[in-house]
Protein backbone atom coordinates (compact mmCIF):
# COMPACT_ATOMS: atom_id res chain seq x y z
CA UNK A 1 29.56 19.83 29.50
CA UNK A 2 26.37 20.36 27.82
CA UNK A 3 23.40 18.08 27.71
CA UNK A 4 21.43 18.18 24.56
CA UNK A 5 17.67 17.56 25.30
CA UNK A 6 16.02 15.50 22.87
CA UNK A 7 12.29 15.50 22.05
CA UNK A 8 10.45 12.84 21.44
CA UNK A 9 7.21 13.47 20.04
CA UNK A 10 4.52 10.64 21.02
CA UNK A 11 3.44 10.60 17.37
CA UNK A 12 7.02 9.89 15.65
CA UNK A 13 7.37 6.78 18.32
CA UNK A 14 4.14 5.14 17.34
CA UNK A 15 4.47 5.79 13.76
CA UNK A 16 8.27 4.18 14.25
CA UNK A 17 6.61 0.92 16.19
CA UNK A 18 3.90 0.72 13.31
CA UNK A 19 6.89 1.01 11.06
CA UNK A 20 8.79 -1.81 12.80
CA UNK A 21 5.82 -4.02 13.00
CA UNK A 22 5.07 -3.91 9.08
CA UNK A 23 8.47 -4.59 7.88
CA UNK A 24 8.50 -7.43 10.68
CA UNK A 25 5.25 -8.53 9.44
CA UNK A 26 6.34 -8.58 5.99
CA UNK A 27 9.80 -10.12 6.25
CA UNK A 28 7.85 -13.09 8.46
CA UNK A 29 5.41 -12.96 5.14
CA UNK A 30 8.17 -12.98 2.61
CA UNK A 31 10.05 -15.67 4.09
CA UNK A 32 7.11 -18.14 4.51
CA UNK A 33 5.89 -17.34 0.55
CA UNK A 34 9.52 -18.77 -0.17
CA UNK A 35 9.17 -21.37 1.76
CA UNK A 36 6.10 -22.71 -0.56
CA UNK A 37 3.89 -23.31 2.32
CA UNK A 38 0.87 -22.39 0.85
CA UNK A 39 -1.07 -23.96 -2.55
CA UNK A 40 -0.95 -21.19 -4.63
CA UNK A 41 -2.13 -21.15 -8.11
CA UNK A 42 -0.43 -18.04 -8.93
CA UNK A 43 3.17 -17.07 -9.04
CA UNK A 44 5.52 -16.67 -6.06
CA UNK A 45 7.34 -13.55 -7.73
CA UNK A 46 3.74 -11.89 -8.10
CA UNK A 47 2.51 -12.04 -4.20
CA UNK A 48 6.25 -10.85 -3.43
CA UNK A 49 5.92 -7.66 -5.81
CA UNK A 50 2.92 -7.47 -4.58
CA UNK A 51 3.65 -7.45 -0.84
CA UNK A 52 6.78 -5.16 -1.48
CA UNK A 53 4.68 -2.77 -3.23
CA UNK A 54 1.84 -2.69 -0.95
CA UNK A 55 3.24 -2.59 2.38
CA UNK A 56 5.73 0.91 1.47
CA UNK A 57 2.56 2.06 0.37
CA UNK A 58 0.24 2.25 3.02
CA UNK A 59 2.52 3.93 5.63
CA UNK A 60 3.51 6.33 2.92
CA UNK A 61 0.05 7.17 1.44
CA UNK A 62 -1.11 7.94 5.43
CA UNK A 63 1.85 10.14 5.67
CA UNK A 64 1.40 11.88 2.26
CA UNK A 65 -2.74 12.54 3.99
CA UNK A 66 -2.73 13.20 7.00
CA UNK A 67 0.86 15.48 7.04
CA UNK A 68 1.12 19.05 6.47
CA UNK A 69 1.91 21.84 4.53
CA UNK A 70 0.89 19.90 1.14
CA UNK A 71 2.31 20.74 -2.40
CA UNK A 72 5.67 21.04 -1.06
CA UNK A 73 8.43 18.90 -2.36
CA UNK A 74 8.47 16.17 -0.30
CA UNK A 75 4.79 15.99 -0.78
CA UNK A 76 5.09 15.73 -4.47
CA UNK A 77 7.65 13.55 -3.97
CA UNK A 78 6.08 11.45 -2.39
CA UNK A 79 3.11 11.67 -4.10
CA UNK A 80 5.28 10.40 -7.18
CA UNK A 81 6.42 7.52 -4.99
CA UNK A 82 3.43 6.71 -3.88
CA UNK A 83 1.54 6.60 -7.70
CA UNK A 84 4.58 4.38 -8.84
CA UNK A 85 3.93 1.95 -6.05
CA UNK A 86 0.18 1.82 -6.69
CA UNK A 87 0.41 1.56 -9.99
CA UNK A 88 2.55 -1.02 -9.55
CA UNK A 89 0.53 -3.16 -7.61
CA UNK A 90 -2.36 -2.57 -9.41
CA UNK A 91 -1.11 -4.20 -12.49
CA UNK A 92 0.78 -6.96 -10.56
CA UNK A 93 -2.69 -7.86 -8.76
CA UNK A 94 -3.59 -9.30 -12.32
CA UNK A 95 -1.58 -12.50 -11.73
CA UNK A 96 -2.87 -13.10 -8.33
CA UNK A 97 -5.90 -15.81 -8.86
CA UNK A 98 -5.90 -17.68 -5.79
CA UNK A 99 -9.91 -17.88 -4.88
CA UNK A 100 -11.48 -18.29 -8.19
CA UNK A 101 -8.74 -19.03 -10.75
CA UNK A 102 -9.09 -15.86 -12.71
CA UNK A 103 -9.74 -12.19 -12.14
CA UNK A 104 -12.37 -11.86 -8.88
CA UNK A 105 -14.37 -8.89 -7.61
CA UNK A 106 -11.18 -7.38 -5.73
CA UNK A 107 -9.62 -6.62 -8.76
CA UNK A 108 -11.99 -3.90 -9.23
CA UNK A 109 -9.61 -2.13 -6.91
CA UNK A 110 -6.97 -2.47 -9.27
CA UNK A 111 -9.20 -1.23 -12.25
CA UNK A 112 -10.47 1.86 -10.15
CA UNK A 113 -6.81 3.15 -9.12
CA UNK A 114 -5.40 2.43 -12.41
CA UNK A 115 -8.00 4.75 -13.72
CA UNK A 116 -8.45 7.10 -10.58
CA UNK A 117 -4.40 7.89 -9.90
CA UNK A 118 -3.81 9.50 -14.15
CA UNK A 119 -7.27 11.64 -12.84
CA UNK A 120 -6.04 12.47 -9.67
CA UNK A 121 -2.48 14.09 -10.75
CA UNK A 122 -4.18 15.41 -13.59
CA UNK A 123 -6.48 17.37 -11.10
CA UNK A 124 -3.29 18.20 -8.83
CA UNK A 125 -1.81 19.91 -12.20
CA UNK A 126 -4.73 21.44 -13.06
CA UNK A 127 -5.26 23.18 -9.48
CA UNK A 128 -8.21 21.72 -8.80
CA UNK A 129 -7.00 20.89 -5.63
CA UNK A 130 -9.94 19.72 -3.21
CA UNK A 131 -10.59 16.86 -6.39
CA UNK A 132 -7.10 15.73 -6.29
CA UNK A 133 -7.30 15.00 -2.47
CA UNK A 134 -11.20 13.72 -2.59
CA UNK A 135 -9.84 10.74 -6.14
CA UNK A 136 -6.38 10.31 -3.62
CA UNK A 137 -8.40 10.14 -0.44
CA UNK A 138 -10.67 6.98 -2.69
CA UNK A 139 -7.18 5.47 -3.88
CA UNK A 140 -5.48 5.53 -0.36
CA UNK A 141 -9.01 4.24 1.28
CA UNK A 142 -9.61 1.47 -1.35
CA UNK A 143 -6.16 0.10 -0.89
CA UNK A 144 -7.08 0.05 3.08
CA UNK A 145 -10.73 -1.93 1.72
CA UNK A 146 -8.76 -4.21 -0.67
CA UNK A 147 -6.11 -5.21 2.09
CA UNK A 148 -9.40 -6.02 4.16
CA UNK A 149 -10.91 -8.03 2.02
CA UNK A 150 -6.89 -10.02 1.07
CA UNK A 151 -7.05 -11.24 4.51
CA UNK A 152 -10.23 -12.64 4.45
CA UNK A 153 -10.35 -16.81 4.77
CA UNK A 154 -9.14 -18.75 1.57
CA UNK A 155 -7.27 -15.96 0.21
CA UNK A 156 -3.55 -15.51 -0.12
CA UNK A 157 -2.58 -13.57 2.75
CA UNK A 158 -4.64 -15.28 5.15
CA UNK A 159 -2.87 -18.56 4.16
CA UNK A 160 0.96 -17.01 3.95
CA UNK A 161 0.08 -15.11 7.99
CA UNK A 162 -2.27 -17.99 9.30
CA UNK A 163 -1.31 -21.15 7.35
């Protein structure tokens, strides 16, 4: 009988738990933004696109960073992925007016990647490489800032995680 020795590699295990924790994060989210439990003067479907856009993307964007070899076809993949999802939260993020009642300061996020992403693949297919990863670098860090500032007391997510 053979035994087949299987590796785990320390990284793969925390990036799994991280994983786990997010989508257990955002299920507990989800379900409590159907629930109605907060006052929200925006619409439910626009915090749930929002959410299900947002939380793929972080995980995603740190692996599309921080892996290697890029260019590759998982990488642009990804990448592609990765655009589509920002994108898409960027434009959803227009709906979401829970502070002030319109458009507020953190929706200058969604202004700068809807205008930094077109840049940064045009930069990837122009092979000007190091610009491509400094605008995607900005993108992937300003979604980081803008999650920072969501959970902040009074706004949306603080309400749906802390009531």
């Amino acid at each position: 009988m053979t035994t087949i020795a299987v590796r785990t590699d320390p990284i793969r295990r925390i990036g799994l738990t991280v994983l786990i924790i997010m989508g257990v994060t955002a299920l507990a989210v989800l379900m409590r933004g159907f629930g109605g439990g907060a006052d929200y003067r925006t619409p439910a479907w626009a915090i749930q696109l929002h959410l299900a856009t947002v939380i793929p993307a972080l995980p995603l964007g740190a692996w599309l960073l921080w892996r290697a070899p890029k260019g590759d076809t998982a990488h642009r993949v990804g990448g592609r992925v990765w655009a589509l999802l920002m994108i898409v939260t960027a434009i959803d993020s227009f709906w979401i007016r829970t502070i002030t009642g319109g458009i507020g300061p953190i929706h200058l996020f969604s202004v700068l990647t809807l205008v930094q992403l077109p840049r940064a693949i045009w930069f990837a297919k122009s092979s000007q490489i190091d610009r491509h990863r400094k605008t995607m670098r900005g993108v992937f860090f300003g979604l980081i800032a803008a999650g920072i500032f969501a959970m902040a007391p009074g706004r949306t997510l603080w309400a749906l995680l802390f009531g």
